[in-house]
Protein backbone atom coordinates (compact mmCIF):
# COMPACT_ATOMS: atom_id res chain seq x y z
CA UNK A 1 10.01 -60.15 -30.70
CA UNK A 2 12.58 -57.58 -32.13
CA UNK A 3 16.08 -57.66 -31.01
CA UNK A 4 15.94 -54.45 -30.23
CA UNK A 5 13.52 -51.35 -28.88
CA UNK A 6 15.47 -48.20 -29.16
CA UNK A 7 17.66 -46.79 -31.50
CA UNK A 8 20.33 -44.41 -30.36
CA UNK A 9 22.70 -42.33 -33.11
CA UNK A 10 25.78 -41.02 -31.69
CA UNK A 11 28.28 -38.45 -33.58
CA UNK A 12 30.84 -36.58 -31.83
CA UNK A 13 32.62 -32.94 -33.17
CA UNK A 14 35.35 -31.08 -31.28
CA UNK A 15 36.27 -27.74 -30.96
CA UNK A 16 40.05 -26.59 -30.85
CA UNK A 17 39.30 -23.09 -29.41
CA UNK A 18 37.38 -24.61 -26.44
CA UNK A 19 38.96 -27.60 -26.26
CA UNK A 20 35.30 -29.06 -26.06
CA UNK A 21 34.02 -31.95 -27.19
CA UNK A 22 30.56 -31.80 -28.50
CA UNK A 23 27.91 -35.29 -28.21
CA UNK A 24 25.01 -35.71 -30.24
CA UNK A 25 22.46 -38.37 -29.42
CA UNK A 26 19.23 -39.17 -31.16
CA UNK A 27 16.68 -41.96 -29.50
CA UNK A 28 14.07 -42.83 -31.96
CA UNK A 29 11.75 -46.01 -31.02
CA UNK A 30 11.63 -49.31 -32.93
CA UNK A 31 8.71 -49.29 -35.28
CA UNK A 32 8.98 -51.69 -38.37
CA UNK A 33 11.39 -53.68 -40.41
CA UNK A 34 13.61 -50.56 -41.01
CA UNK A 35 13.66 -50.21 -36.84
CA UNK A 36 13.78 -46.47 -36.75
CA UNK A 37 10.15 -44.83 -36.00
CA UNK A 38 9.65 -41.63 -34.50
CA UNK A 39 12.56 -39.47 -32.62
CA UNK A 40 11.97 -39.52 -28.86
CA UNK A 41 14.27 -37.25 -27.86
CA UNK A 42 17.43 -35.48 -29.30
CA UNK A 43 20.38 -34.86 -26.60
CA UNK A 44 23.01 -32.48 -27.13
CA UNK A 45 26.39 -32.40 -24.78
CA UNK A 46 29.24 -30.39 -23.99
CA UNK A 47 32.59 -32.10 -22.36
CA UNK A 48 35.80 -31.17 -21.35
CA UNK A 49 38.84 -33.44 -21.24
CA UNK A 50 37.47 -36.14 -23.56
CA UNK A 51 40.94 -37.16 -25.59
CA UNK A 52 41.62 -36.22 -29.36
CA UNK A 53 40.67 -38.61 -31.47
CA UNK A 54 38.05 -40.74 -29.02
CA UNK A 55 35.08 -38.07 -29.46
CA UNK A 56 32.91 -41.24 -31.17
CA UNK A 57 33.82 -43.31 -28.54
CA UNK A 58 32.83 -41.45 -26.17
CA UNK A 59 29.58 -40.64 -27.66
CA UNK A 60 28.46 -44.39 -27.65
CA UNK A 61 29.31 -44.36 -23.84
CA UNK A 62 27.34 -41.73 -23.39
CA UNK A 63 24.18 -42.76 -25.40
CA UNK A 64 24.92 -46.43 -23.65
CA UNK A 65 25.03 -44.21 -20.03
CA UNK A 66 21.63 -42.93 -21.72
CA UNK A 67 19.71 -45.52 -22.86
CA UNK A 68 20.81 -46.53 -18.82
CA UNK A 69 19.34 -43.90 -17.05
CA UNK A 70 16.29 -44.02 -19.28
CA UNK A 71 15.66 -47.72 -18.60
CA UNK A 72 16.31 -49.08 -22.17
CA UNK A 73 17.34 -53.21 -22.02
CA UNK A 74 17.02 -53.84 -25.65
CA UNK A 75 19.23 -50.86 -28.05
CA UNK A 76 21.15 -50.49 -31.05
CA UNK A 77 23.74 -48.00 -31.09
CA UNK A 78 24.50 -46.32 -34.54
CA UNK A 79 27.30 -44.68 -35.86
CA UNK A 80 29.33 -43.25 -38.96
CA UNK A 81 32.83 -44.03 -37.55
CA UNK A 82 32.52 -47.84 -39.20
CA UNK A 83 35.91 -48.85 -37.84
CA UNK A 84 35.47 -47.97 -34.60
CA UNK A 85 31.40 -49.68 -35.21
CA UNK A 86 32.77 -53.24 -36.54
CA UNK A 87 35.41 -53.31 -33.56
CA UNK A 88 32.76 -52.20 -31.17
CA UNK A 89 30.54 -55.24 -32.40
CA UNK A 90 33.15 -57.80 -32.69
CA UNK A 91 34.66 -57.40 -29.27
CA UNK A 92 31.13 -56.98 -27.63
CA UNK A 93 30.34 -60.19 -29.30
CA UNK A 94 33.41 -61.95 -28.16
CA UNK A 95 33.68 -60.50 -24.78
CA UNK A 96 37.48 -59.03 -25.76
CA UNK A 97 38.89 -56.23 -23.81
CA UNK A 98 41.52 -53.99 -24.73
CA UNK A 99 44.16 -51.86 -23.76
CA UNK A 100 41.69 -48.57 -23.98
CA UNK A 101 39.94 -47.85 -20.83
CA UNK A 102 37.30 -46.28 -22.90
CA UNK A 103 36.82 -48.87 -25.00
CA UNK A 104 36.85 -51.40 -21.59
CA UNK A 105 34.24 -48.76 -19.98
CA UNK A 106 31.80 -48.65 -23.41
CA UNK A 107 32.13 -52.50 -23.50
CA UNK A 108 31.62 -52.85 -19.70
CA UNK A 109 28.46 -51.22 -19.94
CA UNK A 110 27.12 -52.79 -22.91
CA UNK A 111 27.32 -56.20 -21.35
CA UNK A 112 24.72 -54.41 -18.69
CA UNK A 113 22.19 -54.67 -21.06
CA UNK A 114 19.74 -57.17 -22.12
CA UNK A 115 21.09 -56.67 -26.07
CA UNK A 116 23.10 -54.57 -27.35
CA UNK A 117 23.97 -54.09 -31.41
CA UNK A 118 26.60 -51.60 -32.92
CA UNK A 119 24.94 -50.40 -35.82
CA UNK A 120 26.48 -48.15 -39.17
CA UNK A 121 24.53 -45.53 -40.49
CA UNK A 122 26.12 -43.56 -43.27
CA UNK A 123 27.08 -39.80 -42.63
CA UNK A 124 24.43 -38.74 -45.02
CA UNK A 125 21.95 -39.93 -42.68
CA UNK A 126 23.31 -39.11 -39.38
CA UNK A 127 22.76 -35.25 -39.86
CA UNK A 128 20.76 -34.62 -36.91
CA UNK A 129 23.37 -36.30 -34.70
CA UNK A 130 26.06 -34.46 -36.37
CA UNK A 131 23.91 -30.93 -35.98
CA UNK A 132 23.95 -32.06 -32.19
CA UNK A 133 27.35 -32.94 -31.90
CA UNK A 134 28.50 -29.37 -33.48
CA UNK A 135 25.54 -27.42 -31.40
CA UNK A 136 27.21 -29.28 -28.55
CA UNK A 137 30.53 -28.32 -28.01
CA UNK A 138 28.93 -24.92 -27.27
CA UNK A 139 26.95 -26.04 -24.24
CA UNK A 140 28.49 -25.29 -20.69
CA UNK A 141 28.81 -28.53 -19.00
């Protein structure tokens, strides 16, 4: 059996005019060795009063709040922000919390699920995240 079912790709892109914080979210099935088959669904989201700086973040909560509501137990989350990615893994891994509530919150909820992995994909291939993320922060929320 796989360790995972669904992929999810997150990007994030914020707005400075609207203070908005655009979320892009791409759920594509587990077909192969690769693990990415077909797109399921593409989610685009506007939000207000997400912090400078934690737009990534907050896009793997909500593609973990997601894969949630859709029933998902088995998911990898992907993202271009490595950093945040390899920190993400390690402390999911370890069961280490932190000093960031949204950090503690995105953690919290991984633990929900059956497995969770915290996947890179480079920017060149996380364009239809990053299309959502930027279409986003236009959406009234």
């Amino acid at each position: 059996m796989p360790d995972w079912i669904h992929t999810l790709t997150v990007d994030a892109s914020y707005d400075k005019a609207s203070r908005a914080t655009g979320v892009g979210v791409v759920i594509q099935e587990r077909i192969g060795a690769s693990g990415r088959g077909p797109i399921l669904e593409r989610v685009a989201e506007a939000h207000t009063g997400v912090s400078a700086g934690t737009g990534e973040l907050f896009a793997v909560l909500r593609a973990l709040e997601i894969a949630m509501d859709r029933g998902f137990t088995r998911i990898k989350i992907r993202s271009d922000y490595n950093a945040m990615r390899r920190d993400l893994r390690h402390r999911h891994r370890a069961r280490i919390a932190t000093d960031n509530e949204l950090q503690n919150r995105v953690l919290e909820l991984a633990r929900r699920f059956v497995w969770v992995d915290f996947g890179y994909v480079p920017r060149r291939k996380n364009q239809i995240a990053h299309a959502l993320a930027r279409n986003g922060r236009f959406l009234t929320r």
